[in-house]
C-alpha atoms as a PDB file:
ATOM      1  CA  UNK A   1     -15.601  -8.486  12.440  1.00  0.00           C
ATOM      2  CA  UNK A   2     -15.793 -10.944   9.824  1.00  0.00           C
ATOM      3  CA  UNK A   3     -13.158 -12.255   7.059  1.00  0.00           C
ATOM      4  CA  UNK A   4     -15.117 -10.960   4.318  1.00  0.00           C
ATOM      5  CA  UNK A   5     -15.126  -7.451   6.439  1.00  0.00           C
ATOM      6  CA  UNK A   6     -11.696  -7.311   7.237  1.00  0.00           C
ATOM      7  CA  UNK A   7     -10.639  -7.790   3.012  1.00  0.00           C
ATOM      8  CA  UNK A   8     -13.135  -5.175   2.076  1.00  0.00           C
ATOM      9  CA  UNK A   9     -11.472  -2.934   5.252  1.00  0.00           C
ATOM     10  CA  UNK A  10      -7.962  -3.778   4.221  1.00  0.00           C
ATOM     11  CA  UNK A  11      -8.456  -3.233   0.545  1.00  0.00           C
ATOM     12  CA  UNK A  12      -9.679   0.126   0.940  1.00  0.00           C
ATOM     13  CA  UNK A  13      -6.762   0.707   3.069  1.00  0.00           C
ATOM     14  CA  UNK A  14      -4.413  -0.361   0.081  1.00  0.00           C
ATOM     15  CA  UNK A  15      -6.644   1.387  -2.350  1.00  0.00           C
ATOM     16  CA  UNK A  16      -6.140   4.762  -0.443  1.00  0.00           C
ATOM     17  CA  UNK A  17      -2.544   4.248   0.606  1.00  0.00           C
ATOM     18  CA  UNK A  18      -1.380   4.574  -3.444  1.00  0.00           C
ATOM     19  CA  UNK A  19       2.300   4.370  -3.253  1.00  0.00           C
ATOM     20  CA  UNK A  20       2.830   5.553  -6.374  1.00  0.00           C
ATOM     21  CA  UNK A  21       0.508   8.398  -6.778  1.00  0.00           C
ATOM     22  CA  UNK A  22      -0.555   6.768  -9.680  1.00  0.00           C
ATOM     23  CA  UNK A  23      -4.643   6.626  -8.956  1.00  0.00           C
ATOM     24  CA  UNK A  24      -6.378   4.439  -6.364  1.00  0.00           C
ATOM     25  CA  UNK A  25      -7.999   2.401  -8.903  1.00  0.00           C
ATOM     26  CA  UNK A  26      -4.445   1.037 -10.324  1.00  0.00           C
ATOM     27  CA  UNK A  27      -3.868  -1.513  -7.876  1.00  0.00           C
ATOM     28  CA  UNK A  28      -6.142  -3.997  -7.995  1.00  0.00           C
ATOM     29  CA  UNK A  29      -3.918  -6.783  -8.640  1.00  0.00           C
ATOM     30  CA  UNK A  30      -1.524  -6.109  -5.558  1.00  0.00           C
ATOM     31  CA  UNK A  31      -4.390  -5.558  -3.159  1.00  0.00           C
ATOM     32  CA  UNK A  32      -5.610  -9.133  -4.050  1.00  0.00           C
ATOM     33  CA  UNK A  33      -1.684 -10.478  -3.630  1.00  0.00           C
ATOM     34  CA  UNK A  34      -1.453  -8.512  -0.200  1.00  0.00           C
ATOM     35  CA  UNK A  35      -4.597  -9.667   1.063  1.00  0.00           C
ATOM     36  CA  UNK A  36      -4.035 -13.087   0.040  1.00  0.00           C
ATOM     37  CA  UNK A  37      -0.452 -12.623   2.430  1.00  0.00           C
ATOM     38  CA  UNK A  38      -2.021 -11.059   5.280  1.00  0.00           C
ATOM     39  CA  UNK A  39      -4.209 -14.188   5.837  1.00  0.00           C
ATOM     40  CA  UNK A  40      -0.521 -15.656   5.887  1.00  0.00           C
ATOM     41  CA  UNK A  41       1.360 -14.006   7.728  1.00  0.00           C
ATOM     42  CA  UNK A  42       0.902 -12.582  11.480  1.00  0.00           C
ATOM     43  CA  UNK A  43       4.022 -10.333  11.866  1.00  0.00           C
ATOM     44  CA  UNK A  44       4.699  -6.918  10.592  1.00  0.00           C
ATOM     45  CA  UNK A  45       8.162  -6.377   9.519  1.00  0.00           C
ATOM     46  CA  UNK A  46       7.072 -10.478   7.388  1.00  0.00           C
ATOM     47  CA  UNK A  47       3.694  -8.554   5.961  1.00  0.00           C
ATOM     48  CA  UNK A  48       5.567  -5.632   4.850  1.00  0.00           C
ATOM     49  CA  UNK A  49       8.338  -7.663   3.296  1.00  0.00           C
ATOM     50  CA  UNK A  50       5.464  -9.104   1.190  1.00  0.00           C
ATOM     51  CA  UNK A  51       3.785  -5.739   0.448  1.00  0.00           C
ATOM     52  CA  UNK A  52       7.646  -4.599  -0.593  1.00  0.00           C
ATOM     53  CA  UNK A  53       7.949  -7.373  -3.099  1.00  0.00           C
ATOM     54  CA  UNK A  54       4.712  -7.391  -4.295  1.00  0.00           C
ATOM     55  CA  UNK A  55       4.540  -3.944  -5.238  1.00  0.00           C
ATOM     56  CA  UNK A  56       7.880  -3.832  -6.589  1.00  0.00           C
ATOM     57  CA  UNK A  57       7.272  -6.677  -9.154  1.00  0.00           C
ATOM     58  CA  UNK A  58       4.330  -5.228 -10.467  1.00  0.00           C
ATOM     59  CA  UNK A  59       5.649  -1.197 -10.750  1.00  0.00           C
ATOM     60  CA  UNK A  60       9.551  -1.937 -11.192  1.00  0.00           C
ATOM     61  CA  UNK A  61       9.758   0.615  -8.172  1.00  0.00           C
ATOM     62  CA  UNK A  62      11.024   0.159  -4.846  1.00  0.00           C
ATOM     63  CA  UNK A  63       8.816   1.090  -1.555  1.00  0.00           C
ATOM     64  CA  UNK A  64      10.992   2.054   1.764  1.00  0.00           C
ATOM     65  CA  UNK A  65      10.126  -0.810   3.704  1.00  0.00           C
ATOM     66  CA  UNK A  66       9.117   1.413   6.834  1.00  0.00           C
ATOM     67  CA  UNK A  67       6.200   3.089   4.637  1.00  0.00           C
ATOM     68  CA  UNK A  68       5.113  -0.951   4.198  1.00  0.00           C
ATOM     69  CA  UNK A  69       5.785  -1.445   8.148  1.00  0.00           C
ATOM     70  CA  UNK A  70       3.324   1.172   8.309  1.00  0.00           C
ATOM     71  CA  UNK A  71       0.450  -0.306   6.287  1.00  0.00           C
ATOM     72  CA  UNK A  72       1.387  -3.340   7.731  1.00  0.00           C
ATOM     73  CA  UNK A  73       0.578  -2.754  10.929  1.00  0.00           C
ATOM     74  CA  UNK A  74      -2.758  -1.011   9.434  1.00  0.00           C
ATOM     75  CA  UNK A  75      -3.803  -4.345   8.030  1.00  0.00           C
ATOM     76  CA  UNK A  76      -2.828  -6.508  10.810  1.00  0.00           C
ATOM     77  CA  UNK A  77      -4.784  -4.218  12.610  1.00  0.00           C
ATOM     78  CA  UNK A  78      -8.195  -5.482  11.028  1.00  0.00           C
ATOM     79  CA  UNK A  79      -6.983  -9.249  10.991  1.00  0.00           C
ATOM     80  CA  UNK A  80      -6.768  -8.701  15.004  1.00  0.00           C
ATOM     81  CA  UNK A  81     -10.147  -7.541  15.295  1.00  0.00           C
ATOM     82  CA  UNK A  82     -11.435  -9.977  12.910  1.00  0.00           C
ATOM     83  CA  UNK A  83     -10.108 -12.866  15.144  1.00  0.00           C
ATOM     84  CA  UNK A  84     -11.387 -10.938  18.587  1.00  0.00           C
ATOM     85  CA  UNK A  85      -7.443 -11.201  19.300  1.00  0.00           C
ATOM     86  CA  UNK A  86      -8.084  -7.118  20.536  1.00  0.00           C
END
């Protein structure tokens, strides 16, 4: 899988997930800001940190961090794949 594959794969991930039951197409900015992080950051419980604060600056709403653990893991999933590392 490519790097252009995995965003597109991870995005659609984010764009489904929709924390905040407000509509998939309501998070465009975030997506962008956790995709940008996930090409940072290799560990879960660091990812989901990210995802936590991201979300939370743009919605004024707090996320449990195990619900971002979860995506997390999702994501880091596809980064995996994209570098053959599974």
């Amino acid at each position: 899988m490519e790097t252009s594959e995995m965003n597109r794969k991870a995005a659609r991930v984010l764009e489904e997930w929709d924390p905040f039951s407000v509509g998939e197409d309501q998070y465009e900015t975030e997506i962008v800001n956790v995709v940008a992080q996930l090409h940072l950051l290799d560990h879960p419980s660091d990812l989901a940190k990210q995802i936590q604060k991201i979300y939370e600056f743009s919605f004024d709403k707090w996320i449990p961090l195990e619900k971002c653990v979860d995506i997390s893991y999702k994501l880091l999933g596809f980064k995996y794949e994209a570098k053959s590392i599974i």
